[in-house]
Protein backbone atom coordinates (compact mmCIF):
# COMPACT_ATOMS: atom_id res chain seq x y z
CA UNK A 1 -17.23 2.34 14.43
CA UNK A 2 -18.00 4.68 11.64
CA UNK A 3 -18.45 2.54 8.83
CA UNK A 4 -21.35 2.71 6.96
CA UNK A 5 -21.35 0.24 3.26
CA UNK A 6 -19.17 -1.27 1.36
CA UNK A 7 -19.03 0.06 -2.26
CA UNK A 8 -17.50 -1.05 -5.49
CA UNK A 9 -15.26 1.17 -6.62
CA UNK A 10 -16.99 0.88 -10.72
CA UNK A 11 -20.34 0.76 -10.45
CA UNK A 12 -21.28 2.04 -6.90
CA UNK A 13 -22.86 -1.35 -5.87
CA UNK A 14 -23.36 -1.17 -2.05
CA UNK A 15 -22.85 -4.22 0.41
CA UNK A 16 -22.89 -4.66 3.86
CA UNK A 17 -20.01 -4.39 6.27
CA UNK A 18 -21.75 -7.00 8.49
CA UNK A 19 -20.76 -9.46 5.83
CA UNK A 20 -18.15 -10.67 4.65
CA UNK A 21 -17.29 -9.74 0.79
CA UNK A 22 -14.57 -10.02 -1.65
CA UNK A 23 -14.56 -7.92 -4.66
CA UNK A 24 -18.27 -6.87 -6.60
CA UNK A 25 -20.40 -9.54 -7.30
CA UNK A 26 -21.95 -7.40 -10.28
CA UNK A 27 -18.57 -6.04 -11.89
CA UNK A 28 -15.64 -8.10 -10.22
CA UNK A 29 -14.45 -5.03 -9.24
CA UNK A 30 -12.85 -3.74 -6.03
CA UNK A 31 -15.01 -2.82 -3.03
CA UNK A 32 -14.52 0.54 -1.10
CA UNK A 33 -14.82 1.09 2.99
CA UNK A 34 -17.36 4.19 3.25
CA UNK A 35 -17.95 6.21 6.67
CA UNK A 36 -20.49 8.25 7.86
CA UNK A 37 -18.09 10.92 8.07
CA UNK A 38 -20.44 13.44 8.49
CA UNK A 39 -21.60 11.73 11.94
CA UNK A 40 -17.95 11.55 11.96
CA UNK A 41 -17.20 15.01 12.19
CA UNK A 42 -19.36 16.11 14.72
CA UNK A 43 -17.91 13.90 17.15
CA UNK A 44 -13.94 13.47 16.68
CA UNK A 45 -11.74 16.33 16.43
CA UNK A 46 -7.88 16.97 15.71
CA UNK A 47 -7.19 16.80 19.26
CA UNK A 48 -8.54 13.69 20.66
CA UNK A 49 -6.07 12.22 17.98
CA UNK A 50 -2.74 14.05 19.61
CA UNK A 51 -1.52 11.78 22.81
CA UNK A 52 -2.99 8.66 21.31
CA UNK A 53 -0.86 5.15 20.73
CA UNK A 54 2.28 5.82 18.15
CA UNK A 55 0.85 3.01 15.80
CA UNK A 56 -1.80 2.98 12.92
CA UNK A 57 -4.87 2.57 15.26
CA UNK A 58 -4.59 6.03 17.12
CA UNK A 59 -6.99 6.70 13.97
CA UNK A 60 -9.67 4.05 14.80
CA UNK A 61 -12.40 5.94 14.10
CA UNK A 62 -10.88 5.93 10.41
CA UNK A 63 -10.70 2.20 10.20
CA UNK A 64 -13.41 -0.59 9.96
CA UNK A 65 -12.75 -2.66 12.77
CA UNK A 66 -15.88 -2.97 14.93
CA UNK A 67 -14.08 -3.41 18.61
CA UNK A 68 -10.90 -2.77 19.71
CA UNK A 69 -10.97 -6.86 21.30
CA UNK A 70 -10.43 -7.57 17.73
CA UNK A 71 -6.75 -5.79 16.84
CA UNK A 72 -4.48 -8.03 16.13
CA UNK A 73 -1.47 -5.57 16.39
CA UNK A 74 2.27 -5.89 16.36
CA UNK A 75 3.15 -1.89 16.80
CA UNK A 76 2.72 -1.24 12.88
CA UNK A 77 2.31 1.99 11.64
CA UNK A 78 3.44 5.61 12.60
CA UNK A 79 6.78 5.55 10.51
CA UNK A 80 8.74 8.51 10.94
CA UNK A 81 8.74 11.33 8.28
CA UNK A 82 12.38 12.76 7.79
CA UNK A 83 13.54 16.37 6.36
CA UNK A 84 16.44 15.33 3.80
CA UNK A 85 19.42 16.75 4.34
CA UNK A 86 20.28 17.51 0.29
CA UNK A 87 17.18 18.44 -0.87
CA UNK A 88 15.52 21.38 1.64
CA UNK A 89 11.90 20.45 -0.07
CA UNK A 90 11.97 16.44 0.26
CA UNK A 91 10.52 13.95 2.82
CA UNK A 92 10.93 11.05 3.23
CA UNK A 93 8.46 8.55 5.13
CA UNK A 94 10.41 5.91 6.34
CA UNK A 95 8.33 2.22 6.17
CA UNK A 96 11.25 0.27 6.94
CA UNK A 97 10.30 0.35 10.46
CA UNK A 98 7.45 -1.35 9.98
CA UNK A 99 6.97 -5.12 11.65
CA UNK A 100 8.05 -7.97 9.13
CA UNK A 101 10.45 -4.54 7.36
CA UNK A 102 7.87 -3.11 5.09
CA UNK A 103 4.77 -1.26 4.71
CA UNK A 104 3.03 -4.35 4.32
CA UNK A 105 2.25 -4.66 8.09
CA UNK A 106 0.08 -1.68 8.04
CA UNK A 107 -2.63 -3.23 5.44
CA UNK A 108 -2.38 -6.97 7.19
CA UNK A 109 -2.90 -5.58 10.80
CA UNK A 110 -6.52 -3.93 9.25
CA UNK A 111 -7.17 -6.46 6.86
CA UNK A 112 -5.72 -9.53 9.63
CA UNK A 113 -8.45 -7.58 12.46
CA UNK A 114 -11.02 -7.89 10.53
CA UNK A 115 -10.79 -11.70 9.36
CA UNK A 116 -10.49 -12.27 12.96
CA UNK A 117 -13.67 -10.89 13.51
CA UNK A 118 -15.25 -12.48 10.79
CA UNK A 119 -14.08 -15.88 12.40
CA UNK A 120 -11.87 -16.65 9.55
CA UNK A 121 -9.67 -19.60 10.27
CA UNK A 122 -7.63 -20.06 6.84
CA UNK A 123 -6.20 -16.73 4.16
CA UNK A 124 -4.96 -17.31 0.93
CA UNK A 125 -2.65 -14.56 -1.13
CA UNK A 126 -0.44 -14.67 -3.74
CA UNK A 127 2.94 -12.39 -3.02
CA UNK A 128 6.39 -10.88 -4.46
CA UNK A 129 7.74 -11.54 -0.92
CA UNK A 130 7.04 -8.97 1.44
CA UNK A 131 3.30 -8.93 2.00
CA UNK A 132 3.52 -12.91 2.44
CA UNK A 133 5.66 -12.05 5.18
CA UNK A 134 3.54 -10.09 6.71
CA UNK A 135 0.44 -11.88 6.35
CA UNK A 136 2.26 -15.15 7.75
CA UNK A 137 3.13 -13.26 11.39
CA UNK A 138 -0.13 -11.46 11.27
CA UNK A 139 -1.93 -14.69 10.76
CA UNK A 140 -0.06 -16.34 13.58
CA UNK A 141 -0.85 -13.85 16.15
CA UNK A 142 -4.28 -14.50 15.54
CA UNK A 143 -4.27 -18.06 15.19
CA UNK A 144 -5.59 -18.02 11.59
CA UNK A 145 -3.56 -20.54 9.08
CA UNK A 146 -1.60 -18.53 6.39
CA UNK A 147 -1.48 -20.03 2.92
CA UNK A 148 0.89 -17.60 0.72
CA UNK A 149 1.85 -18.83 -3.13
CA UNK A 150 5.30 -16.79 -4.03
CA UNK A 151 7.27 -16.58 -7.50
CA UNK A 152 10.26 -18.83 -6.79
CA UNK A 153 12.50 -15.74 -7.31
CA UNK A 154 11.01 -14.33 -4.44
CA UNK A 155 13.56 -12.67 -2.00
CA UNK A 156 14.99 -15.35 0.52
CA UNK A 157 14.33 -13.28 3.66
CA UNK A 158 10.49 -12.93 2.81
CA UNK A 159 10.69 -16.85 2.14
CA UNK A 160 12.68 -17.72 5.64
CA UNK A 161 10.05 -15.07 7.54
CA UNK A 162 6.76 -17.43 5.69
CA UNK A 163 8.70 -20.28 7.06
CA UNK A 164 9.42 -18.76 10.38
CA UNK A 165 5.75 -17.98 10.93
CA UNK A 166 4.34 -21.30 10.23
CA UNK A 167 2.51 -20.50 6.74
CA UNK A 168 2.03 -22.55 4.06
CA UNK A 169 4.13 -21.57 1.58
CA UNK A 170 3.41 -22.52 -2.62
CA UNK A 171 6.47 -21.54 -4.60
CA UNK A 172 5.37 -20.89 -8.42
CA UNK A 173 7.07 -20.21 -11.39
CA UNK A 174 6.97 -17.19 -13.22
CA UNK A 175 5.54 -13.84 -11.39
CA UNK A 176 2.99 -12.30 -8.79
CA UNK A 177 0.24 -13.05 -11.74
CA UNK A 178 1.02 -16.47 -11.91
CA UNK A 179 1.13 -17.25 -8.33
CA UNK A 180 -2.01 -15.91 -7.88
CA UNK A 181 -3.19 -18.08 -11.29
CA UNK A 182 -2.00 -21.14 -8.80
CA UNK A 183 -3.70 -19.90 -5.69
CA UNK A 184 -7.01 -19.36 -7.55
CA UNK A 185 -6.96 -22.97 -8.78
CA UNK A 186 -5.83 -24.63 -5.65
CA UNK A 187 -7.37 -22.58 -3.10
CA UNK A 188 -9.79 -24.26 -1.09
CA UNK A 189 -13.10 -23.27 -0.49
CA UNK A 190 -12.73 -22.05 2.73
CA UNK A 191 -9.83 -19.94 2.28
CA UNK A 192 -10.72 -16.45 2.53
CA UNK A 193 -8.68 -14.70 -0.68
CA UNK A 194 -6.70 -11.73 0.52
CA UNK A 195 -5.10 -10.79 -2.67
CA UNK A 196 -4.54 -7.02 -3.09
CA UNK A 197 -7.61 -5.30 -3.80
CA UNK A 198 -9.54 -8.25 -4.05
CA UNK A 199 -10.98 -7.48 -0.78
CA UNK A 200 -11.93 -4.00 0.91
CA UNK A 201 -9.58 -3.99 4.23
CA UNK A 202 -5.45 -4.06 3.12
CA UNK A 203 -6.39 -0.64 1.84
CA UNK A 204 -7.85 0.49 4.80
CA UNK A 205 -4.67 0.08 6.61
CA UNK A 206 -2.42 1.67 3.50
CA UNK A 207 -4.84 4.02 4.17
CA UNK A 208 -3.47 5.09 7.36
CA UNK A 209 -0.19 6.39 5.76
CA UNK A 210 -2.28 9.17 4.44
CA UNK A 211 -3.53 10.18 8.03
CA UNK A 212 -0.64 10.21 9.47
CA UNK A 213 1.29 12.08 6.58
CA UNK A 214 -1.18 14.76 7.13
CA UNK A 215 -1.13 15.10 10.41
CA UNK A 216 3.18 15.15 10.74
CA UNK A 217 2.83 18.20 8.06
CA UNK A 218 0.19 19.37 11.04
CA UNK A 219 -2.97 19.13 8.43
CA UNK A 220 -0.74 20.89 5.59
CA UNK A 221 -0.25 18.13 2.83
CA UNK A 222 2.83 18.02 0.68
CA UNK A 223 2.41 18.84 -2.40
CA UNK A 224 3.02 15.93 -4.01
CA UNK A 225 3.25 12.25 -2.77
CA UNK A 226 5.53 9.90 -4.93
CA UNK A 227 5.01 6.49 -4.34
CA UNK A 228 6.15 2.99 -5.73
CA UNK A 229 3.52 1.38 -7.83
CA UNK A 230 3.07 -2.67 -7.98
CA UNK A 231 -0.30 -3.34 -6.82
CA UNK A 232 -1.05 -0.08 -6.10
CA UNK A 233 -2.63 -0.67 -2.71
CA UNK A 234 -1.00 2.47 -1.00
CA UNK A 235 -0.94 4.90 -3.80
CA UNK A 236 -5.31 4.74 -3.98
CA UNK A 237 -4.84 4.35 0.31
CA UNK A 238 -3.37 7.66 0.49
CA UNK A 239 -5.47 9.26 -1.86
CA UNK A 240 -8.42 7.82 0.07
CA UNK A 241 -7.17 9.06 3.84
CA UNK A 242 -6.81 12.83 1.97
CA UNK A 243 -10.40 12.55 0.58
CA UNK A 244 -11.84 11.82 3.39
CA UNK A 245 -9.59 14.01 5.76
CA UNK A 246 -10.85 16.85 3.05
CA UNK A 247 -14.84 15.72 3.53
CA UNK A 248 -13.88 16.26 7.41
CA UNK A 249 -12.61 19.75 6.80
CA UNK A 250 -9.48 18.41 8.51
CA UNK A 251 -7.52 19.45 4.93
CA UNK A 252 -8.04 21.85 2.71
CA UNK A 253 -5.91 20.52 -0.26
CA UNK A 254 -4.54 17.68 -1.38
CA UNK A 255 -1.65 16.39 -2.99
CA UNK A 256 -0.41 15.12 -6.67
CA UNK A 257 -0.02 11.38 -6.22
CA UNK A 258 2.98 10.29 -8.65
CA UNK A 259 3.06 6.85 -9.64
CA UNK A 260 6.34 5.43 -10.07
CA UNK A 261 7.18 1.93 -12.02
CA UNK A 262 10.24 0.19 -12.86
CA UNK A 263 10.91 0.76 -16.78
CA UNK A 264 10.96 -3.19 -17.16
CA UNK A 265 7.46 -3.68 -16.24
CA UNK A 266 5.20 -0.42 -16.14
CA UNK A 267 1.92 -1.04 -17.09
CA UNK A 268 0.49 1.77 -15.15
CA UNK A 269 2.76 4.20 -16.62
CA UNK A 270 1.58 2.91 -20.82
CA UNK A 271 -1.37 3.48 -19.72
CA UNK A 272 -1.39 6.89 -18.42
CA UNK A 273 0.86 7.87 -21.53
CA UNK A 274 -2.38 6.38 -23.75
CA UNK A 275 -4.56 8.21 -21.98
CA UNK A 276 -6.14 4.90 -20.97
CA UNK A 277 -8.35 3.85 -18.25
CA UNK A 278 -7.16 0.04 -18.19
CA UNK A 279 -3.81 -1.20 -18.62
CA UNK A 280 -2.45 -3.95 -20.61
CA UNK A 281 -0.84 -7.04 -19.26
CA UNK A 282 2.77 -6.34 -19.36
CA UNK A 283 4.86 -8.62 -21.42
CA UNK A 284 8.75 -10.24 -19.82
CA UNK A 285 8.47 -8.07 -16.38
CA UNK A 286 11.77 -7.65 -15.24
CA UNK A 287 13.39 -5.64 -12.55
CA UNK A 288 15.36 -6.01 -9.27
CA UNK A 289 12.14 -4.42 -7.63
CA UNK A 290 10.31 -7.25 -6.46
CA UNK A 291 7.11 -5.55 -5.11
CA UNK A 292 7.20 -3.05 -8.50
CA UNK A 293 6.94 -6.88 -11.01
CA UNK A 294 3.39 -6.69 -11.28
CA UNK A 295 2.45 -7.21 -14.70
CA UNK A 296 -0.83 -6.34 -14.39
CA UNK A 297 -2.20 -4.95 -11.18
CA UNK A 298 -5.79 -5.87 -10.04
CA UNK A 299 -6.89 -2.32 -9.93
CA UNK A 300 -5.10 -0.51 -12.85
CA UNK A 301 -8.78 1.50 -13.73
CA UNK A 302 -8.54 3.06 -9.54
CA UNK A 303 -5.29 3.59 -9.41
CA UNK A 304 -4.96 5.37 -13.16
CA UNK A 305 -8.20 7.39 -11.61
CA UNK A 306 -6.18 8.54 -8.48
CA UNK A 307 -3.77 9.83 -10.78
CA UNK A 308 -5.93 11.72 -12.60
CA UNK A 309 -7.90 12.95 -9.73
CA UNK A 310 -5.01 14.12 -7.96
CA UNK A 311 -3.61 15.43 -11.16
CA UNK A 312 -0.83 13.45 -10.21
CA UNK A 313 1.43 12.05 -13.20
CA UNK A 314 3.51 8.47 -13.26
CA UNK A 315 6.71 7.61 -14.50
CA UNK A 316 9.59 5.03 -14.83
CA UNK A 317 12.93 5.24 -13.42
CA UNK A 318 15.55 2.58 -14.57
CA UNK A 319 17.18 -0.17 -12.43
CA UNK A 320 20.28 1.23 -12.90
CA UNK A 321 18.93 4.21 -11.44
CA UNK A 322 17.22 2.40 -8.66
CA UNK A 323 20.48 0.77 -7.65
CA UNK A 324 22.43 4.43 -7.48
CA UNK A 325 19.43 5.90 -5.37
CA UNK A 326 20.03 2.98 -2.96
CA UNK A 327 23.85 4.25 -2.34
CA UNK A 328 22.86 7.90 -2.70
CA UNK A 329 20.16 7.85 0.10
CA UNK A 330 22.34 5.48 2.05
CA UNK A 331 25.68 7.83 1.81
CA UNK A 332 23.64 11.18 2.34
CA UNK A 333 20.61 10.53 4.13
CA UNK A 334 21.63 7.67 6.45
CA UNK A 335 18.41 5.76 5.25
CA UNK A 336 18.38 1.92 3.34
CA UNK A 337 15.49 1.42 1.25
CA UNK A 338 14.46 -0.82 -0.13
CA UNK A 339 14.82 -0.62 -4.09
CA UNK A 340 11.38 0.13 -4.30
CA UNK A 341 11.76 3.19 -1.85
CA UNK A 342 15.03 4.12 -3.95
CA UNK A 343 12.65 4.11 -7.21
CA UNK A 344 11.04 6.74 -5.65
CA UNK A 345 13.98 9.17 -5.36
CA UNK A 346 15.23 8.44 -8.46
CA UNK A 347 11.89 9.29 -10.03
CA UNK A 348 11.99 12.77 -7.78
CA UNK A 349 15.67 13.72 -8.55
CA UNK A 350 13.91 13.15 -12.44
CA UNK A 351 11.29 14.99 -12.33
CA UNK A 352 13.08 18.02 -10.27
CA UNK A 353 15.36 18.23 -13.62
CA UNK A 354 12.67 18.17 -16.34
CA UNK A 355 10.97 20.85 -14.58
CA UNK A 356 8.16 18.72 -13.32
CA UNK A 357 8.23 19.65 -9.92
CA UNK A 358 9.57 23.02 -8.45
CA UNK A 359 12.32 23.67 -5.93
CA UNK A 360 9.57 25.62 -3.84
CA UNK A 361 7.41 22.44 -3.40
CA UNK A 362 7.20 20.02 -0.52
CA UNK A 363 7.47 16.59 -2.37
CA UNK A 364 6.93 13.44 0.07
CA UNK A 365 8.46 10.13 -0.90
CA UNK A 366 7.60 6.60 0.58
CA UNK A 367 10.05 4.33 1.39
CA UNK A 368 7.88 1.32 1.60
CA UNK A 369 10.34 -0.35 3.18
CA UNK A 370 14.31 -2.18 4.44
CA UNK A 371 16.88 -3.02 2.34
CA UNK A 372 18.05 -5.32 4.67
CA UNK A 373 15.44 -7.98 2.78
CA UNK A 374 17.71 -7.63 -0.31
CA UNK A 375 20.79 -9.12 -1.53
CA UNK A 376 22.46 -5.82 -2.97
C-alpha cells in the first residue's frame, strides 16, 4: 500500500491513515487519500496493470486498502467505454453495469474494504436511492449492519434492494439534506457516518473511473469529461485519478471536467455563474433526477475548485430535456441511462450547439448508471 496521510482538502491538516477519521477536525472539511507516488513510480508501471482482474482493484496500488484479505468485492468497476454511433467524437462510459445498477458500487466496495478493516460493525448514510443500495449489499457481504435514511420519494427499486439486503432503512420527508438532518440526530454513537465526502474512501473508489478512463483512451484523456453533479463524489474522483496519473508521468494532459445539474436544483452551477467558491442552499429542489436533488452538496468549495482547475465549466439541462436524451440514447445508441446519465447528453448535444465544445474534440460522458431503477 502506497498511502501515505490523510489531508483535508481546505486547510492541508494531515491525519493518519492508521486511524480512522471522518471529515477535518480543524475545518469540518473533507479529508483527501495522499500516496507516495513518487515511491510509486519507481515501482509500478503501465504494464503490470494490462492482464490484471476486469474490476476496480486491478489498480490497487491506487487505492488505500492495506491487504487484499480485506476486499469486499462484488465485480464492480471496469464499465465499458462505447464509441457513439451519431456523434464520431462522443463516449460514453457505461455505469449501468455496475453491481446494485449504478456507479455507486465502485465508491462502497473502497469505502465498504476499508470499514472492514477498521473493524467497523455498524454504517450510517443518508441517500437519494442508489448509493443506499449499494451500501446495503456491500455491508452484507461483509457482515457490517447497514443503517441508510432515504427521502420517502426515493425510487422503489433502491428501497426493495435496502430491504433485500437486510439494512435498516429510515424513510424521511423532504430531500437527501434532510435525511441526512435525521441520520445526524439519530445516529448512534457507534455508527461510523459514510455520508458523501464526509469521509476520505467513497472517493477513492469514484476515483477509479478516472484510471480506467485513461487507460481505455490508452493514457490519451478525452478532452473533456461531462459528468452528473449531486454530491459530486465522482466529478472531484476523476479529477483526482488524472492528477495523480499526471504526477506519475502516466498522462500528460488532462481533461475539462463539466459539471452538469438539473435546472430545478443547481446549486453548483449559481455558483460557478457568481464566480463563487461556496454555494448556496438551493431552495424547492425538484427534478426527476434523483441522485442530481442535492440541494446543497457537502463539498460545493472542491468540486467548484475541480472545475476551475480543470477549466472545466457546469451547466443545467432541463427535465424535459433529460427525458428526450433517455429515448434518444435508447433509440440510437442501444444504451438506458439512467436520467442522470441522459443529463449528461443533453448537456453535450448543448454545449456542441453554443459552440462550447468543438466537433474535433473527444468529449466523454458518464452514464452513472440503469434506467431500469426508474419508472419512466
Amino acid at each position: 500500500m502506497f498511502v501515505k496521510t490523510l489531508e483535508c482538502s481546505k486547510c492541508h491538516a494531515h491525519y493518519s491513515h492508521k486511524e480512522i477519521h471522518s471529515v477535518c477536525t480543524k475545518c469540518g472539511s473533507t479529508l483527501l487519500v495522499k500516496y507516495d507516488l513518487g515511491t510509486m513510480k519507481k515501482t509500478l508501471k503501465k504494464g503490470h496493470i494490462s492482464g490484471r482482474e476486469g474490476t476496480l482493484w486491478r489498480y490497487f496500488e491506487f487505492l488505500p486498502v492495506k491487504h487484499k484479505k480485506d476486499i469486499i468485492t462484488l465485480g464492480e468497476g471496469f464499465t465499458p467505454i462505447l464509441r457513439s454511433k451519431t456523434y464520431n467524437n462522443l463516449w460514453i462510459k457505461d455505469e449501468s453495469l455496475n453491481p446494485t445498477g449504478t456507479f455507486k458500487a465502485r465508491g462502497l466496495a473502497v469505502a465498504v474494504s476499508k470499514a472492514k478493516e477498521f473493524g467497523i460493525k455498524d454504517i450510517v448514510m443518508p441517500s437519494a436511492g442508489n448509493a443506499g443500495a449499494a451500501l446495503s449489499f456491500y455491508c452484507a457481504r461483509a457482515g457490517i449492519k447497514a443503517h441508510v435514511y432515504m427521502p420517502e420519494d426515493s425510487p422503489e427499486v433502491c428501497k426493495r434492494e435496502c430491504r433485500a439486503a437486510g439494512a435498516d432503512i429510515h424513510f424521511v420527508k423532504g430531500t437527501i439534506k434532510d435525511a441526512g438532518a435525521r441520520a445526524k440526530i439519530e445516529s448512534e454513537s457507534n455508527w461510523f457516518d459514510m455520508s458523501t465526502l464526509k469521509e476520505p474512501y467513497r472517493l477513492e473508489g469514484k476515483k477509479a473511473m478516472g484510471l480506467e478512463i485513461a487507460e481505455c483512451f490508452n493514457w490519451e484523456p478525452p478532452d473533456a469529461v461531462i459528468y452528473p453533479t449531486g454530491g459530486g463524489t465522482g466529478l472531484i474522483g476523476i479529477w483526482k485519478a488524472f492528477q495523480e496519473l499526471e504526477e506519475m508521468d502516466w498522462i500528460n494532459k488532462n481533461p475539462q471536467m463539466i459539471s452538469v445539474q438539473a435546472s430545478g436544483c443547481a446549486p453548483i452551477v449559481k455558483a460557478f455563474e457568481q464566480n463563487k467558491n461556496t454555494a448556496d442552499v438551493w431552495k424547492n429542489p425538484h427534478t426527476i433526477a434523483a441522485g442530481l436533488k442535492v440541494p446543497h452538496p457537502f463539498a460545493d468549495t472542491l468540486i467548484l475548485k475541480t472545475l476551475r482547475d480543470s477549466k472545466g465549466t457546469a451547466v443545467t439541462v432541463t427535465d424535459e430535456e433529460i427525458v428526450k436524451s433517455i429515448k434518444d440514447l435508447a433509440q440510437y445508441e442501444g444504451l438506458y441511462p439512467c436520467p442522470e446519465g441522459a443529463a449528461t447528453y443533453a448537456a453535450f448535444k448543448n454545449l456542441v450547439s453554443s459552440g462550447y465544445l468543438s466537433k474535433d474534440e473527444r468529449i466523454l460522458l458518464i452514464n452513472t448508471g440503469s434506467g431500469l431503477i426508474y419508472p419512466f
